[in-house]
PDB file of N, CA and C in Angstrom:
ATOM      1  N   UNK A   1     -31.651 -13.794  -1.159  1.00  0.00           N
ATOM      2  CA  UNK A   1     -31.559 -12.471  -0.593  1.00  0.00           C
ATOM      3  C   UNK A   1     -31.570 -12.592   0.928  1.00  0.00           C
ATOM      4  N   UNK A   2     -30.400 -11.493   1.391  1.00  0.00           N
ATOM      5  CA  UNK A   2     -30.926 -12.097   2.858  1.00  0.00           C
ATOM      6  C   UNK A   2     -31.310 -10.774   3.274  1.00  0.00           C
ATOM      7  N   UNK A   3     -32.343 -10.587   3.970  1.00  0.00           N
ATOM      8  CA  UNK A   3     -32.278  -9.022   4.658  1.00  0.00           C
ATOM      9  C   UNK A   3     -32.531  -8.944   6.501  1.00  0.00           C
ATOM     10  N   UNK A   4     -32.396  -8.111   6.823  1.00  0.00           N
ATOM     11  CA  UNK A   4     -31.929  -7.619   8.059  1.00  0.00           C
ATOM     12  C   UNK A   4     -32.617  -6.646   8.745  1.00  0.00           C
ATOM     13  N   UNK A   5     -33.214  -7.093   9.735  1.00  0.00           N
ATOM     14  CA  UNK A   5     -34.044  -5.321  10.363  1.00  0.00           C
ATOM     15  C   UNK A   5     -33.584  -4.207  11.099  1.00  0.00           C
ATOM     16  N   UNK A   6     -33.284  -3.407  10.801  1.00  0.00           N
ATOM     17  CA  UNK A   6     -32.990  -2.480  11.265  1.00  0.00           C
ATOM     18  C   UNK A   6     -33.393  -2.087  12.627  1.00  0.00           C
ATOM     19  N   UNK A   7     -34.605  -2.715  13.071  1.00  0.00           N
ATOM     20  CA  UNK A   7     -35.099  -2.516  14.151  1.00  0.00           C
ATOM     21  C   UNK A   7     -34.089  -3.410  15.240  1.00  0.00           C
ATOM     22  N   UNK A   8     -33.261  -3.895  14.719  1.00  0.00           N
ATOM     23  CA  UNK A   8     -31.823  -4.691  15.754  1.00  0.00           C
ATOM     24  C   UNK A   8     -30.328  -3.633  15.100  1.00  0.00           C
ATOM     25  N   UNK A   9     -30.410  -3.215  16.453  1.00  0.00           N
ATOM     26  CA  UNK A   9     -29.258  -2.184  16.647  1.00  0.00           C
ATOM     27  C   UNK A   9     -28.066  -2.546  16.094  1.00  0.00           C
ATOM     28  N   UNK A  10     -27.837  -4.123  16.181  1.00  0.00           N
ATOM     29  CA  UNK A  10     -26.338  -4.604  15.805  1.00  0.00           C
ATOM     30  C   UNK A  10     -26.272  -5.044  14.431  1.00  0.00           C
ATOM     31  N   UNK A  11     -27.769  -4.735  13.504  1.00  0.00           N
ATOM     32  CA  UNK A  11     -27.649  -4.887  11.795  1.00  0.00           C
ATOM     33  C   UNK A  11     -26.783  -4.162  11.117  1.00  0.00           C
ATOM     34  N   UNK A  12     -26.687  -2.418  11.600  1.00  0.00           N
ATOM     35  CA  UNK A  12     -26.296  -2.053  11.433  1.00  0.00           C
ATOM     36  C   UNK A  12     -24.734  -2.014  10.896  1.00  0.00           C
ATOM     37  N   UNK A  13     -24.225  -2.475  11.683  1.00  0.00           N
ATOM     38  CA  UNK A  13     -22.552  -2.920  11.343  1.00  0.00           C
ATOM     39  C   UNK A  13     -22.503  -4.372  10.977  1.00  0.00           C
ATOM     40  N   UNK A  14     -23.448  -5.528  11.147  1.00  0.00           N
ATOM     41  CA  UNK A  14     -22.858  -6.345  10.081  1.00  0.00           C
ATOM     42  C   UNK A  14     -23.299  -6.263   8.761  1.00  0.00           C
ATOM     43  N   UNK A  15     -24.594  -5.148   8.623  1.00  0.00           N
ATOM     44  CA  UNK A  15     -24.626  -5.122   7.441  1.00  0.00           C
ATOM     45  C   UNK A  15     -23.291  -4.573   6.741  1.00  0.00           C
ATOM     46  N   UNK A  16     -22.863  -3.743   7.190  1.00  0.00           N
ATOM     47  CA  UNK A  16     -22.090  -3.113   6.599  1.00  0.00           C
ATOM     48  C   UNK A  16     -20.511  -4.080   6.410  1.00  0.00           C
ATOM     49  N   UNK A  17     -20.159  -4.229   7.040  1.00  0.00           N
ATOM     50  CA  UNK A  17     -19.077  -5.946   7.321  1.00  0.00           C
ATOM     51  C   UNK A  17     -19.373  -6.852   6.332  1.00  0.00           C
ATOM     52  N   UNK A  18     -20.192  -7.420   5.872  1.00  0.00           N
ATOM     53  CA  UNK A  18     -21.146  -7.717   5.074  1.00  0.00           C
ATOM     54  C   UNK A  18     -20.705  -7.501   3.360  1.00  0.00           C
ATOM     55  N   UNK A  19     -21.153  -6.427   3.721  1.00  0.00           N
ATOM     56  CA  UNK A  19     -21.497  -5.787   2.033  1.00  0.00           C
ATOM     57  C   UNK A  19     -20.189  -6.068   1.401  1.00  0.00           C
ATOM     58  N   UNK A  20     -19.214  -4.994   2.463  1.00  0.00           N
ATOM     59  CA  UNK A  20     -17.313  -5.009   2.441  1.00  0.00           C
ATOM     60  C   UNK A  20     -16.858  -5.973   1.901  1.00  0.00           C
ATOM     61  N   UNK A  21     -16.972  -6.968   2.862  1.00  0.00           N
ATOM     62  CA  UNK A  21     -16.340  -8.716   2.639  1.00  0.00           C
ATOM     63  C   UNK A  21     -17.038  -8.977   1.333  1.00  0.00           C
ATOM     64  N   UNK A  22     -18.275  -8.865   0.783  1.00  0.00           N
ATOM     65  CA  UNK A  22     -18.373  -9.546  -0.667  1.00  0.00           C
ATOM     66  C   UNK A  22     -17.911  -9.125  -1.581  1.00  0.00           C
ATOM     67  N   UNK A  23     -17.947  -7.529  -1.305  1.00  0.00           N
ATOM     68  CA  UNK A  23     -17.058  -6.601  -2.573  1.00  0.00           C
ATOM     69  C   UNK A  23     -15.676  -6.978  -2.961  1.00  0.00           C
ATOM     70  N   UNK A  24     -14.555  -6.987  -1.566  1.00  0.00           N
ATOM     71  CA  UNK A  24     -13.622  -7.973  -1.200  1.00  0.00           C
ATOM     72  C   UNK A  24     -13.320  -8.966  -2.361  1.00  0.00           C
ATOM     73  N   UNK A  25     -14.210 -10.128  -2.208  1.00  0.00           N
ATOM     74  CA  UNK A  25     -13.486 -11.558  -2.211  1.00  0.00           C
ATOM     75  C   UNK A  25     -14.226 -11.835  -3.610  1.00  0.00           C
ATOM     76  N   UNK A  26     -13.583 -12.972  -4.514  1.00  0.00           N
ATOM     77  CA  UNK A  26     -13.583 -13.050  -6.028  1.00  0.00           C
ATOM     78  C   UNK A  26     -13.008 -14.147  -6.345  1.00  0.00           C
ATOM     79  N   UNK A  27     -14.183 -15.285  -6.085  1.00  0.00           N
ATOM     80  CA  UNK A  27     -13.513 -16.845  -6.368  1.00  0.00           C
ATOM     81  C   UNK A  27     -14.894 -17.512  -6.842  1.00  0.00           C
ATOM     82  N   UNK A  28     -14.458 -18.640  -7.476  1.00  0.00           N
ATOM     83  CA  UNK A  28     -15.738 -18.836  -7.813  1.00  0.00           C
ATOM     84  C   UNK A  28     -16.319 -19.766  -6.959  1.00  0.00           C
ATOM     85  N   UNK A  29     -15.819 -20.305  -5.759  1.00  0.00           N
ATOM     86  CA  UNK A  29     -16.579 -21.180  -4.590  1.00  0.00           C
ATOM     87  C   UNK A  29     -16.920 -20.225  -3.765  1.00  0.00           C
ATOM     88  N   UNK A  30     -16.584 -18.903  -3.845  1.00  0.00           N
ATOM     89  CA  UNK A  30     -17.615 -17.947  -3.013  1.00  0.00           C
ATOM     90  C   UNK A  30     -18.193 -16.993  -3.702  1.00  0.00           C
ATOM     91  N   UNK A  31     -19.545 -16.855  -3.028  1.00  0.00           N
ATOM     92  CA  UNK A  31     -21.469 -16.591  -3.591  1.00  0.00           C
ATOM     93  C   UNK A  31     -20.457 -15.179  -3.910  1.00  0.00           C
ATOM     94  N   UNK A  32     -21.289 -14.345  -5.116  1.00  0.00           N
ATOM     95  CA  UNK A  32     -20.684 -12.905  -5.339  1.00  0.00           C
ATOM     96  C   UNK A  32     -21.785 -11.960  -4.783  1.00  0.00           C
ATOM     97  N   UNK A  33     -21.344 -11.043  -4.668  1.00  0.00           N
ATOM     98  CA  UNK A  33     -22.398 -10.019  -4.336  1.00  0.00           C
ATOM     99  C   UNK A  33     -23.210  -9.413  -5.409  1.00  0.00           C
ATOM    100  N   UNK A  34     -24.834  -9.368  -5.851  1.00  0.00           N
ATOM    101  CA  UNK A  34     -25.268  -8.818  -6.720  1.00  0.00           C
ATOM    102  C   UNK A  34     -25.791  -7.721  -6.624  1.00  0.00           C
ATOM    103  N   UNK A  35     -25.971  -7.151  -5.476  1.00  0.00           N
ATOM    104  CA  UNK A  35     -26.762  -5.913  -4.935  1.00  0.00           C
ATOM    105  C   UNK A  35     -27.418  -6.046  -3.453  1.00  0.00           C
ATOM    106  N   UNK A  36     -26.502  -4.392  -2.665  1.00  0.00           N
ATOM    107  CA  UNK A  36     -27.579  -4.668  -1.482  1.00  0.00           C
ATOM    108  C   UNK A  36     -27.655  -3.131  -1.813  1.00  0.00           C
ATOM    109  N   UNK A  37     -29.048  -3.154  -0.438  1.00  0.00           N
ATOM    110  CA  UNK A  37     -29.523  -1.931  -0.613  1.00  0.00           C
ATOM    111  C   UNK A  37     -30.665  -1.898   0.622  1.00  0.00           C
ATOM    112  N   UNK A  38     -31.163  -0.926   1.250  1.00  0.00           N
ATOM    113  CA  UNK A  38     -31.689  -0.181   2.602  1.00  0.00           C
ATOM    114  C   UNK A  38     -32.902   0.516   1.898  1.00  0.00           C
ATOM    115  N   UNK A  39     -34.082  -0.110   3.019  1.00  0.00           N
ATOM    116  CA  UNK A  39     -34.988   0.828   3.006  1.00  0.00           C
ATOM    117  C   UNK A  39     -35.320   0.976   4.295  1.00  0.00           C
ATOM    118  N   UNK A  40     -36.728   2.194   4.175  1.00  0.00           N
ATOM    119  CA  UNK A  40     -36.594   2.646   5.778  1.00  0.00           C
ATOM    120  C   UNK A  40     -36.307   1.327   6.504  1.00  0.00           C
ATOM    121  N   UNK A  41     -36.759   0.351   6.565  1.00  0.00           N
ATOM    122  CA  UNK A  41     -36.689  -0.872   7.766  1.00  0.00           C
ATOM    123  C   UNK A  41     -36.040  -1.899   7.838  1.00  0.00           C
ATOM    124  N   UNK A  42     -35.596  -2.310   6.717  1.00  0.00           N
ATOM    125  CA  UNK A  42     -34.489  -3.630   6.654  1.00  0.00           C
ATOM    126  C   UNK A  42     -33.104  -3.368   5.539  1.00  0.00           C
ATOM    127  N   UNK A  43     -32.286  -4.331   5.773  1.00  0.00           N
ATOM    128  CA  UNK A  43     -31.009  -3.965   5.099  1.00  0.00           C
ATOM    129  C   UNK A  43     -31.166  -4.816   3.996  1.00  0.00           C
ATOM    130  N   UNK A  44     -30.461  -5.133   2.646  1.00  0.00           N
ATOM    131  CA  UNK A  44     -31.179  -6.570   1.767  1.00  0.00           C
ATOM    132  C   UNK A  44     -29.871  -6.558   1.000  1.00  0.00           C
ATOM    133  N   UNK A  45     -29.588  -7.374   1.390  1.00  0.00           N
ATOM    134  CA  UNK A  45     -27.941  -7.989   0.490  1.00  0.00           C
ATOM    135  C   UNK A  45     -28.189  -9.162  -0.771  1.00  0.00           C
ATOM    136  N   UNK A  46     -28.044  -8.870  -1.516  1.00  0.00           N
ATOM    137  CA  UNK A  46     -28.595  -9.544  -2.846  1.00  0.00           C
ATOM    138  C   UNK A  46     -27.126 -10.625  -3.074  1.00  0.00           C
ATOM    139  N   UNK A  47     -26.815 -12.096  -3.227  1.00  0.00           N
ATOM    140  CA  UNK A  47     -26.222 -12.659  -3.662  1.00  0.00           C
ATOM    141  C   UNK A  47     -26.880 -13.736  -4.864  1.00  0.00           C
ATOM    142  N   UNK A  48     -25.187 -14.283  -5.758  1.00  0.00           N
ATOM    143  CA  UNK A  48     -26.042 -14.904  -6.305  1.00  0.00           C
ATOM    144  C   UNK A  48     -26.941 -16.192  -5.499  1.00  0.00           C
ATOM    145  N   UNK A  49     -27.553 -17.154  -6.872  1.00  0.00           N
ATOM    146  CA  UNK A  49     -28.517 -17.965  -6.459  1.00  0.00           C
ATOM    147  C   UNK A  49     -27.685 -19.279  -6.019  1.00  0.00           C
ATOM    148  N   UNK A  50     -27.671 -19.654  -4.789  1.00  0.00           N
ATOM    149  CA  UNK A  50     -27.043 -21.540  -4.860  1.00  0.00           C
ATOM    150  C   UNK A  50     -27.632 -21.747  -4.039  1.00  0.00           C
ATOM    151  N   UNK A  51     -27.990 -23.161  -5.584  1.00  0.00           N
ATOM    152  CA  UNK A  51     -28.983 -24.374  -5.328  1.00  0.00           C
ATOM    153  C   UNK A  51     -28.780 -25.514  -4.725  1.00  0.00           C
ATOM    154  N   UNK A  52     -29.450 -26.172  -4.780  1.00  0.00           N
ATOM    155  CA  UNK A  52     -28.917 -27.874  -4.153  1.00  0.00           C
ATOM    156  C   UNK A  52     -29.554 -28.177  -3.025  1.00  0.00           C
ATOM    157  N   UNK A  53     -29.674 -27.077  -1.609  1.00  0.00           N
ATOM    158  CA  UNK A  53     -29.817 -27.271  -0.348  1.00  0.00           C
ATOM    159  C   UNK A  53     -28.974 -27.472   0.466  1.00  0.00           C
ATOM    160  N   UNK A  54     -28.760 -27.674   1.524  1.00  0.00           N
ATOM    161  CA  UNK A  54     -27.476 -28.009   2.500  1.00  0.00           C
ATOM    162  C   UNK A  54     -26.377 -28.824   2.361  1.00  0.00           C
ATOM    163  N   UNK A  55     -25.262 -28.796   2.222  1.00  0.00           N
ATOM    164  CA  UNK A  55     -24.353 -29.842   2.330  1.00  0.00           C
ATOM    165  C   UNK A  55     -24.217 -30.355   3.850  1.00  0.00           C
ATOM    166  N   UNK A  56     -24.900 -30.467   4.328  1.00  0.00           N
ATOM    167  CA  UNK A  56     -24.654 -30.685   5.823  1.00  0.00           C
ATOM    168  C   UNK A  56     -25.515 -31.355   5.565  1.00  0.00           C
ATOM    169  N   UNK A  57     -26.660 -31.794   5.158  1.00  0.00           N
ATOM    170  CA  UNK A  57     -27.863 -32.909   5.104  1.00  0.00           C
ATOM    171  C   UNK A  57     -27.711 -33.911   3.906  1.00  0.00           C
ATOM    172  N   UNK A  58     -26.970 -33.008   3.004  1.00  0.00           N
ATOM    173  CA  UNK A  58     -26.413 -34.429   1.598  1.00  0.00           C
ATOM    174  C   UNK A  58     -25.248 -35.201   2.344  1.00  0.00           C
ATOM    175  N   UNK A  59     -24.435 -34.788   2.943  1.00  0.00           N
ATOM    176  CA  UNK A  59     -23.384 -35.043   3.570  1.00  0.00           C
ATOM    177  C   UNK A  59     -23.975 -36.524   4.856  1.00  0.00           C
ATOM    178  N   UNK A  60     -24.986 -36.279   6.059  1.00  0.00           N
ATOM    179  CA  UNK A  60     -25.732 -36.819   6.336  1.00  0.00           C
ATOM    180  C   UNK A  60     -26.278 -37.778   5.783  1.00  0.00           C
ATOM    181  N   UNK A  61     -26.894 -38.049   4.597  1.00  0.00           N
ATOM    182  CA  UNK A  61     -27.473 -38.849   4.079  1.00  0.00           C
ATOM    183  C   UNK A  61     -26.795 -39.780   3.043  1.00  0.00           C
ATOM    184  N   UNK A  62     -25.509 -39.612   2.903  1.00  0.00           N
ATOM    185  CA  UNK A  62     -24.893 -40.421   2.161  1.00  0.00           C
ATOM    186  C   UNK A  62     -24.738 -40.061   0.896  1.00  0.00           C
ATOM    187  N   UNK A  63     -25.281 -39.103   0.399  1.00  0.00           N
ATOM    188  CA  UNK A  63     -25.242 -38.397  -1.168  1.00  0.00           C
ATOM    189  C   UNK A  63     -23.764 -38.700  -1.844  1.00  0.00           C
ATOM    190  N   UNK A  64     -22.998 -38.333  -1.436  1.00  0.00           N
ATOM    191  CA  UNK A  64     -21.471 -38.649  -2.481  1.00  0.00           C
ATOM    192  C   UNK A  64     -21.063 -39.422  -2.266  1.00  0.00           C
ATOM    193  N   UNK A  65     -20.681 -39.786  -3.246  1.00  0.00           N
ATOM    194  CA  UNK A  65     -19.388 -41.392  -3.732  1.00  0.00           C
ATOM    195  C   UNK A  65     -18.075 -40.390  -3.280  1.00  0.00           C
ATOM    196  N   UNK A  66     -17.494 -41.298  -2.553  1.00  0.00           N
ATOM    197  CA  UNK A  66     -15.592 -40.539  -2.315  1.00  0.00           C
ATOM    198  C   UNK A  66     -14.959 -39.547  -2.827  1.00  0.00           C
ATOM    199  N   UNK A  67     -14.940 -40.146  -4.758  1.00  0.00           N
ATOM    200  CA  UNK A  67     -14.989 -38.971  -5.589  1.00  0.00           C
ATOM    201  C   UNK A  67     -15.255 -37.561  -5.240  1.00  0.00           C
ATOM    202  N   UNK A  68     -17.135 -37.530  -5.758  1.00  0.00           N
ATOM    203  CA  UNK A  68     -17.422 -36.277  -5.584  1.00  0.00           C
ATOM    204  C   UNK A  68     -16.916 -35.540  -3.839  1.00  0.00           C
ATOM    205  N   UNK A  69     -17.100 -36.454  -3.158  1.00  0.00           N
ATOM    206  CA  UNK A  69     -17.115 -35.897  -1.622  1.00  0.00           C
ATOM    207  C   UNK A  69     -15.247 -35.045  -1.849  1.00  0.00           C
ATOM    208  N   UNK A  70     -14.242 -35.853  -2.025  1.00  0.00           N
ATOM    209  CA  UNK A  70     -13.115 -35.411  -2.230  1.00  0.00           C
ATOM    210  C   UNK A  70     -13.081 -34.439  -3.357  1.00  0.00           C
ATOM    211  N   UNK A  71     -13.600 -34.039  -4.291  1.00  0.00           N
ATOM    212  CA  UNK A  71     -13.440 -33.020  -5.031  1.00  0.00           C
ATOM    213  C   UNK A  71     -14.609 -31.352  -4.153  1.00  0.00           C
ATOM    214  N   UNK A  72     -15.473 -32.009  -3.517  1.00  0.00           N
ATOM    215  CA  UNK A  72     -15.976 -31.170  -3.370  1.00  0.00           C
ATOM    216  C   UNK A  72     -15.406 -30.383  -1.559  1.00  0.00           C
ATOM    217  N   UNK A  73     -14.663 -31.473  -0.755  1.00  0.00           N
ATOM    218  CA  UNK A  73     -13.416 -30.721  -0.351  1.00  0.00           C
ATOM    219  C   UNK A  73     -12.956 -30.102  -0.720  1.00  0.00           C
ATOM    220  N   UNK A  74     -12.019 -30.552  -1.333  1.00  0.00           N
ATOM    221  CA  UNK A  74     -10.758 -29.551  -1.852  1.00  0.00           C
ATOM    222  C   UNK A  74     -11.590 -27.921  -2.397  1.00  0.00           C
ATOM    223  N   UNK A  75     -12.902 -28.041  -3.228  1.00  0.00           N
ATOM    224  CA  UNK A  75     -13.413 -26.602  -3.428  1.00  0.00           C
ATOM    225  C   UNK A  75     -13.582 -25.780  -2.342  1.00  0.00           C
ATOM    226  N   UNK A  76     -14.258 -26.678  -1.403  1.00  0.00           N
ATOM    227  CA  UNK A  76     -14.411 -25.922   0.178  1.00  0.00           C
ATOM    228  C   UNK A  76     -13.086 -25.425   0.487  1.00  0.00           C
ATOM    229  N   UNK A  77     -12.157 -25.969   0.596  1.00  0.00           N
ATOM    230  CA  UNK A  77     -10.642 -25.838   1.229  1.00  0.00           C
ATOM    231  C   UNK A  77     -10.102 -24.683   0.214  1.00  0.00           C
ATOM    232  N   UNK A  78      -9.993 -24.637  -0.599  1.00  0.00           N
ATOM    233  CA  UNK A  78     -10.076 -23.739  -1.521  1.00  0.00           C
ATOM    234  C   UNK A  78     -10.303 -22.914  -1.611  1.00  0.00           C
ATOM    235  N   UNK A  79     -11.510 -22.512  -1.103  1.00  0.00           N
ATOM    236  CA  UNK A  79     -12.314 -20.759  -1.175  1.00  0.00           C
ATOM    237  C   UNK A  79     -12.090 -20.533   0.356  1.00  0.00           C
ATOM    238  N   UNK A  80     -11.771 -21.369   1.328  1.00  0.00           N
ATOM    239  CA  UNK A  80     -11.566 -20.480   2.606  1.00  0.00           C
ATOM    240  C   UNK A  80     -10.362 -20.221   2.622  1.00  0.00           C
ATOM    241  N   UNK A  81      -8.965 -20.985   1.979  1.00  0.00           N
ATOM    242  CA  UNK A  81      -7.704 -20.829   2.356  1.00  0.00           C
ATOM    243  C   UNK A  81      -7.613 -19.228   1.444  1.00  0.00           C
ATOM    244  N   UNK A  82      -8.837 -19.047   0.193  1.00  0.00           N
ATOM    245  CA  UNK A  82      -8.805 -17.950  -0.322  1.00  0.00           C
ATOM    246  C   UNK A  82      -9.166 -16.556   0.361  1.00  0.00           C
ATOM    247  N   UNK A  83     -10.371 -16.986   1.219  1.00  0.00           N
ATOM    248  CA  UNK A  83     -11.184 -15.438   2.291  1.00  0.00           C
ATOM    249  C   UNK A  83     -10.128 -15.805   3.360  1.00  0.00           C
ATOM    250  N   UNK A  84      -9.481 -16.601   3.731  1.00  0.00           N
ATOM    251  CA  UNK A  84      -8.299 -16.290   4.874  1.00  0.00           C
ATOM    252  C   UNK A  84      -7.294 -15.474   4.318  1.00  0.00           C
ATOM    253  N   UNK A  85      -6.652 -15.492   3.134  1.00  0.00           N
ATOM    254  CA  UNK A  85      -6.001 -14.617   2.576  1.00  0.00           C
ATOM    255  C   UNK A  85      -5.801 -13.322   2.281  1.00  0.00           C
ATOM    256  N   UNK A  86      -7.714 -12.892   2.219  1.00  0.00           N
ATOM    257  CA  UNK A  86      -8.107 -11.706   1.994  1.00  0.00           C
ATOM    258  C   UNK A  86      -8.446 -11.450   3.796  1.00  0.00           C
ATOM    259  N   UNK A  87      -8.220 -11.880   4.682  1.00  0.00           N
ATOM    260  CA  UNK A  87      -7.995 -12.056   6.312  1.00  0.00           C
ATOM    261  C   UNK A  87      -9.767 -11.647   6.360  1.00  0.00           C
ATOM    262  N   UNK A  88     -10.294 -12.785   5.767  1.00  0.00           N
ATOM    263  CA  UNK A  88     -12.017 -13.243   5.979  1.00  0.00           C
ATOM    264  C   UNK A  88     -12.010 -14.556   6.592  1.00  0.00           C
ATOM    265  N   UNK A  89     -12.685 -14.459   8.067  1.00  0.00           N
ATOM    266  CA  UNK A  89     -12.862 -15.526   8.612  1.00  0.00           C
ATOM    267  C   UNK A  89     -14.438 -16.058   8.224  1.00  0.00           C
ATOM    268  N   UNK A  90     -14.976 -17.193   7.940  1.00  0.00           N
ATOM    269  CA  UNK A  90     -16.479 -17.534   7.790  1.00  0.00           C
ATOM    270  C   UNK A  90     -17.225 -18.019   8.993  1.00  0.00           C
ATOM    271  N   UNK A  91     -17.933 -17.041   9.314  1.00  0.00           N
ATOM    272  CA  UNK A  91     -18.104 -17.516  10.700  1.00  0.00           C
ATOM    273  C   UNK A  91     -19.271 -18.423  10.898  1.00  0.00           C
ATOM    274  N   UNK A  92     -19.454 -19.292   9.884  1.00  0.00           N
ATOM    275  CA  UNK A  92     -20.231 -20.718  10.010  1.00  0.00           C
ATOM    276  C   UNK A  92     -19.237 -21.339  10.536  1.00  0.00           C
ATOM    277  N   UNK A  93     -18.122 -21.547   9.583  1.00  0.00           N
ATOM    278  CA  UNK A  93     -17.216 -22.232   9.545  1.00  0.00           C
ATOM    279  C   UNK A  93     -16.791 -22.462  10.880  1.00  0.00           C
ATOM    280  N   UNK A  94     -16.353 -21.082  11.432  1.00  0.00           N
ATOM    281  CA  UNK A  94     -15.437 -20.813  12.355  1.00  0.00           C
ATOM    282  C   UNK A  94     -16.281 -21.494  13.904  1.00  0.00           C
ATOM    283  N   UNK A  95     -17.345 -21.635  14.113  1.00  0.00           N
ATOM    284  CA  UNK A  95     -17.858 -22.161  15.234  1.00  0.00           C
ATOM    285  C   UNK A  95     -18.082 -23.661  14.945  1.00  0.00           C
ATOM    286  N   UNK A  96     -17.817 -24.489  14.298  1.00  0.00           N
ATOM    287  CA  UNK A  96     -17.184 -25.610  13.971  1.00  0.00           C
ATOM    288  C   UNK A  96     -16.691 -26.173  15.485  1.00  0.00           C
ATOM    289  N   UNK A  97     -17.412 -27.297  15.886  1.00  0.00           N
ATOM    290  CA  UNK A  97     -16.533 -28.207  17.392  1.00  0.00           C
ATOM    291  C   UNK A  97     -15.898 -29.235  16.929  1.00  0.00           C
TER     292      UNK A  97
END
C-alpha cells in the first residue's frame, strides 16, 4: 500500500495521475490496482502484493544465471514498451543515467 499525505499540496494530483495510470494499464508485468481510497489525511493506493525485494540488489549481488537475467529482461522490456503504448512513462525508469 502506498499512501500519501495530504498535508503535501502536490499529493494531490499525483494521487490522482496515479490512480488513472493503474486503471489504464493491464499486463501482467505491471502491479494492478486493487483499491485506493482518501481519508481526512492521507491518500492510500492499494496494489497488488510483489515479493522478492529489489531487483536492483539481486541484480548487484549476482542472483541470476544469464538465463533467468535474459528472460527477466525481456518481461521488463515488455511491460514498458506496453505503458509507453498506453503513453505511460515510469518515472523510476525514466531518471535512469
Amino acid at each position: 500500500m502506498k499512501v500519501m499525505e495530504k498535508s503535501e499540496a502536490y499529493n494531490a494530483q499525483l494521487y490522482q495521475n496515479e490512480v488513472e495510470i493503474l486503471k489504464l494499464v493491464n499486463h501482467p508485468n505491471v502491479l494492478r490496482l486493487v483499491e485506493a481510497y482518501e481519508d481526512k489525511s492521507t491518500y492510500h493506493i492499494i496494489t497488488q502484493l510483489c515479493q522478492g525485494g529489489e531487483l536492483f540488489d539481486k541484480v548487484k549481488n549476482g542472483s541470476f544465471s544469464e538465463k533467468v537475467a535474459s528472460r527477466l529482461a525481456r518481461e521488463l522490456l515488455q511491460a514498458l514498451a506496453y505503458c509507453h503504448s498506453k503513453q505511460v512513462c515510469h518515472r523510476d525508469l525514466s531518471q535512469l543515467k
